[in-house]
Protein backbone atom coordinates (compact mmCIF):
# COMPACT_ATOMS: atom_id res chain seq x y z
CA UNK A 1 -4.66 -18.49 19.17
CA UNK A 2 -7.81 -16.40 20.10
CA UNK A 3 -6.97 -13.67 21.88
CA UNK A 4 -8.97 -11.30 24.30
CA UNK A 5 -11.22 -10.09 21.83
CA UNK A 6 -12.08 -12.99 20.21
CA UNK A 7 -10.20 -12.15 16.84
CA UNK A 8 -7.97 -15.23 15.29
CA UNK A 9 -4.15 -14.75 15.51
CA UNK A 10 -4.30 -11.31 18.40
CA UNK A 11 -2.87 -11.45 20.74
CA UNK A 12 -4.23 -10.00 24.55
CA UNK A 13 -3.84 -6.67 23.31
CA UNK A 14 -6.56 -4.63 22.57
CA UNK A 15 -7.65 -3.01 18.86
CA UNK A 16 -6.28 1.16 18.67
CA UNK A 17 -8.87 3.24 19.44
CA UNK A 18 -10.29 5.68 17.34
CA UNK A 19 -7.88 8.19 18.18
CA UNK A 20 -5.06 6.38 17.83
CA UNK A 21 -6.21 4.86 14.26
CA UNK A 22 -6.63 8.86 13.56
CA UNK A 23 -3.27 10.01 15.01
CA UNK A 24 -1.43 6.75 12.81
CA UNK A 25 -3.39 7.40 9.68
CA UNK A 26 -2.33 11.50 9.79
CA UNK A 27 1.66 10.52 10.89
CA UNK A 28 1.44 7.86 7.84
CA UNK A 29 -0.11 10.80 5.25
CA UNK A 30 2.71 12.98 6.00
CA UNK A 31 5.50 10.38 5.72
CA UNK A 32 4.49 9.05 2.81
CA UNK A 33 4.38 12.55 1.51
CA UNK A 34 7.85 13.15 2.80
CA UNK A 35 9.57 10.04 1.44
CA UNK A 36 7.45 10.35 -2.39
CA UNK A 37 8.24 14.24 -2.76
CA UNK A 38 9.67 14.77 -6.37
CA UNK A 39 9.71 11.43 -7.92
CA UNK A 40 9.71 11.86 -11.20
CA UNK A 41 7.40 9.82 -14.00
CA UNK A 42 10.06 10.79 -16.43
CA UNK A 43 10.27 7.65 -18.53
CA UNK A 44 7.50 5.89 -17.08
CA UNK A 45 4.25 4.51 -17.92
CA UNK A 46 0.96 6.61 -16.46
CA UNK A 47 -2.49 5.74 -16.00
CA UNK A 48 -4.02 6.06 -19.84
CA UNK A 49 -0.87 4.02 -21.43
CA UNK A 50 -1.30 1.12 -18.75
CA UNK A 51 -5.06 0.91 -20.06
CA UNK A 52 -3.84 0.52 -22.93
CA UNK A 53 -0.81 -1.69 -22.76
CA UNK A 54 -4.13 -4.02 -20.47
CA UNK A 55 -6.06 -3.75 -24.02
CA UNK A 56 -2.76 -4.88 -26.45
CA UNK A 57 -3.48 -1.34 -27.79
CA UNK A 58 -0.40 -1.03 -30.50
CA UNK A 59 2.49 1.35 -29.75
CA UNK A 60 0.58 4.38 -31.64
CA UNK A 61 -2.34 3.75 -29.47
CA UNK A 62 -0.37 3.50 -26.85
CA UNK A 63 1.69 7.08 -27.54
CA UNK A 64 -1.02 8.67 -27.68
CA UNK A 65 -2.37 7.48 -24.38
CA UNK A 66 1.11 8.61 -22.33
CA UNK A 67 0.87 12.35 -24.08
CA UNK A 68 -3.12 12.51 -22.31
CA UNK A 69 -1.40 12.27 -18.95
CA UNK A 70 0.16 15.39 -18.34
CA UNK A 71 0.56 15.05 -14.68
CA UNK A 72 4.14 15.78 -13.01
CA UNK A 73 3.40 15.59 -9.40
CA UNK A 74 2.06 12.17 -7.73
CA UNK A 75 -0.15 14.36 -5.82
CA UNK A 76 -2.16 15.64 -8.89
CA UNK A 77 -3.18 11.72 -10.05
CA UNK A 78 -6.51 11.12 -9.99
CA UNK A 79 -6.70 7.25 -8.51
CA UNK A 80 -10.41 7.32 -8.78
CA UNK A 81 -10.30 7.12 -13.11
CA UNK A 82 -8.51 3.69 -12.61
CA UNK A 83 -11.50 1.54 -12.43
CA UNK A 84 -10.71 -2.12 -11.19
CA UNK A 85 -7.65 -0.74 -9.97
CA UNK A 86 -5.71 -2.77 -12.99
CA UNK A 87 -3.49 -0.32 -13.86
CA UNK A 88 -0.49 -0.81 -11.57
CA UNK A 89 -0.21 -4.29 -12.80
CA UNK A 90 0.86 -2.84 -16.01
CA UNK A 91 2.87 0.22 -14.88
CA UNK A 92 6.81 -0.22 -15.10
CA UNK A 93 9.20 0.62 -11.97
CA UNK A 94 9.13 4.42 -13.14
CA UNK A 95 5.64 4.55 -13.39
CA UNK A 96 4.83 2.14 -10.05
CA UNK A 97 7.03 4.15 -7.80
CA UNK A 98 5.26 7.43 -8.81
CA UNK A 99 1.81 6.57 -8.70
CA UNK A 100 1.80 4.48 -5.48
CA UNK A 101 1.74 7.02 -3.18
CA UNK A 102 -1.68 8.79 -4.69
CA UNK A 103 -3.33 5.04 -4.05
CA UNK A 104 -1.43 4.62 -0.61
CA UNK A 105 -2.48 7.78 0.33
CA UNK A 106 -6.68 7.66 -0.84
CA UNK A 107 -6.22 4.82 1.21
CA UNK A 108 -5.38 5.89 4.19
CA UNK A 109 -7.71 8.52 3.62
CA UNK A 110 -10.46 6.28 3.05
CA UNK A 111 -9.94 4.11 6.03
CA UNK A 112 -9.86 7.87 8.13
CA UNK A 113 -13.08 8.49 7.23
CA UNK A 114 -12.28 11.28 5.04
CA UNK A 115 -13.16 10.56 1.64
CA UNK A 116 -16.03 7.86 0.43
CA UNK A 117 -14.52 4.35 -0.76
CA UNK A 118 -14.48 5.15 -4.77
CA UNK A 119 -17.01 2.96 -6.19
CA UNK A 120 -15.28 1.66 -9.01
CA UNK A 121 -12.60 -0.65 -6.77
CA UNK A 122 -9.86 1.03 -7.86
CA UNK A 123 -8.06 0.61 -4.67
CA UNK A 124 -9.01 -2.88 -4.45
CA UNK A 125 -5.53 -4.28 -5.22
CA UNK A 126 -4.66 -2.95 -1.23
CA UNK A 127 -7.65 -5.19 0.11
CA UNK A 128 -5.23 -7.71 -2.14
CA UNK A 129 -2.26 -8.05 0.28
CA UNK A 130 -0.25 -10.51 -2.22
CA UNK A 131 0.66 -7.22 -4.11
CA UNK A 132 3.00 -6.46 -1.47
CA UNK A 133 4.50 -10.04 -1.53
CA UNK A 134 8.23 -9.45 -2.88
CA UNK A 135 8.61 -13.48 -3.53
CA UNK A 136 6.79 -12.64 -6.34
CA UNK A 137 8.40 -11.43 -9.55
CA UNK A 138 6.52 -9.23 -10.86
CA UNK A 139 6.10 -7.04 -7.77
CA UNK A 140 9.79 -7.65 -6.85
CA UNK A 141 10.41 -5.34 -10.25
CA UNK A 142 7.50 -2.96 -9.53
CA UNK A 143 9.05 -2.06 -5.94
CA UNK A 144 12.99 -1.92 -7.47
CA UNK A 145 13.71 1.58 -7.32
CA UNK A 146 11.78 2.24 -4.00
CA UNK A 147 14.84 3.37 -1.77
CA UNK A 148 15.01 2.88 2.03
CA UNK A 149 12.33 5.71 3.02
CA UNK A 150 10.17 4.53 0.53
CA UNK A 151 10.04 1.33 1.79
CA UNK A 152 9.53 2.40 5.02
CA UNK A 153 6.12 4.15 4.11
CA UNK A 154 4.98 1.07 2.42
CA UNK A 155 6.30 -0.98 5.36
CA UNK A 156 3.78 1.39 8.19
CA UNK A 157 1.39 1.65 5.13
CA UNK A 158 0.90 -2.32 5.49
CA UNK A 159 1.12 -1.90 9.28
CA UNK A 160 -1.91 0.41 9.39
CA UNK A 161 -4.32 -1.75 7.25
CA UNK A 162 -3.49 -4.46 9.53
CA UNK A 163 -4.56 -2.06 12.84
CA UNK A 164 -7.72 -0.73 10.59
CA UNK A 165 -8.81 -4.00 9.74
CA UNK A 166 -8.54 -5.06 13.74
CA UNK A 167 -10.00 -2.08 14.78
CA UNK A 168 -13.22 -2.35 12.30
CA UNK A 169 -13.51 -5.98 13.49
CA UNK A 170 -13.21 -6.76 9.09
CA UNK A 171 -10.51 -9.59 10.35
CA UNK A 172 -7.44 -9.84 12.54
CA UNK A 173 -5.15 -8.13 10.02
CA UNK A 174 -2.62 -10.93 9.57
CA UNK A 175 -3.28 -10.72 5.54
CA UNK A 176 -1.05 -7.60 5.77
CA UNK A 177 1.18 -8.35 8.66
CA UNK A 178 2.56 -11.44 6.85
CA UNK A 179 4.10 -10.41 4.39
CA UNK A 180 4.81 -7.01 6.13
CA UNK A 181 6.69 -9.52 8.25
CA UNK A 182 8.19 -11.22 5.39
CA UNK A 183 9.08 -8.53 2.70
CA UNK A 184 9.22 -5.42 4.88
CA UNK A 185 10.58 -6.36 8.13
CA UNK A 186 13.66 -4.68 8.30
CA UNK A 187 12.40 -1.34 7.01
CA UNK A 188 10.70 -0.81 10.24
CA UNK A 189 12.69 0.32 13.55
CA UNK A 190 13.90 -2.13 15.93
CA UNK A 191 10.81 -0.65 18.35
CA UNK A 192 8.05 -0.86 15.67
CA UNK A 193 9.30 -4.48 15.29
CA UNK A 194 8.65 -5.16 18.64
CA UNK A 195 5.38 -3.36 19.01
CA UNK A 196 3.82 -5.52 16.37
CA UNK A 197 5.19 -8.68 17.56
CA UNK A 198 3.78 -7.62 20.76
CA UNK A 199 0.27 -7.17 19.34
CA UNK A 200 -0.02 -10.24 17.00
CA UNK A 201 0.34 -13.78 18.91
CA UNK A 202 2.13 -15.26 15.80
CA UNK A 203 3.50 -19.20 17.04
CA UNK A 204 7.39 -18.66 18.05
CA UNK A 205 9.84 -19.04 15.12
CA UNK A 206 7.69 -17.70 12.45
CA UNK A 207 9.39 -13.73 13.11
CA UNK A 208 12.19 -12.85 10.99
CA UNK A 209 15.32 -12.75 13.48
């Protein structure tokens, strides 16, 4: 139903403030800091080679694109070179699990206020909630060797676009509650669960029990 600000699907509760989108987006910067620190890319596919396996480069090509990307720390990837944001579609689990947190985190950082929106969509895939659908193959894989704390981040990450969204009046954030609710559920706390129930008027029956 329409709640009391006139936004589809919220409930009577009203949007965070400003401070409270501020104090969320800095708590969700340090945990996903926290649960990322010293994953490896050992073995996995950077930036350069997924261009490359996009363009059926041959394996040569493709060598020589994973010896350009030196980085060994997620927090030294440069998100903003991935232009389209196509390049996590073609990233193995190795490679997935490292560089998500550099695009989760620009994100956040974006939505803060504290960085311009890169204008080459290369964090358009998390406007894209469907990514974070785990019915779906393909991202299934991706997310495989994300353990518990890992989840969790991406779990609060989804929660957050869905209070940003709210709170910017862009929609009424249920693109990235569903399939928070249906994929990530039980990586939040019994609490958070409630919280969000309590803020999103979703018909009885459709919560995970």
């Amino acid at each position: 139903g329409v709640g009391g600000d006139g936004v589809e699907g919220v409930s009577q509760s009203k949007a965070f403030t400003k401070k409270e989108i501020r104090e969320f987006g800095e708590s969700l910067l340090e945990e996903i800091d926290r649960a990322f620190r010293g994953v490896s890319i050992k073995g996995g596919v950077p930036i350069s080679e997924a261009y490359a396996i996009d363009d059926y480069e041959p394996d040569d090509v493709r060598a020589a694109a994973r010896a350009r990307d030196t980085y060994q720390n997620w927090t030294d990837v440069n998100v903003r070179q991935d232009g389209g944001g196509s390049t996590l579609t073609f990233m193995d689990p190795i490679g997935f699990r490292f560089h998500m947190p550099a695009y989760m985190s620009l994100t956040v950082r974006v939505e803060l206020g504290d960085t311009p929106y890169p204008d080459n969509n290369c964090l358009i895939k998390f406007e894209q909630s469907w990514m974070f659908e785990l019915s779906n193959e393909l991202h299934s894989e991706q997310f495989s060797l994300f353990g518990h704390a890992q989840r969790r981040a991406v779990a609060r990450f989804l929660w957050f676009l869905a209070e940003t969204s709210w709170h910017n009046g862009y929609s009424d954030g249920l693109e990235h509650i569903k399939p928070l609710r249906w994929s990530w559920w039980a990586d939040l706390s019994s609490d958070e669960q409630r919280m969000i129930q309590s803020r999103w008027n979703i018909q009885k029956g459709a919560w995970p029990q």
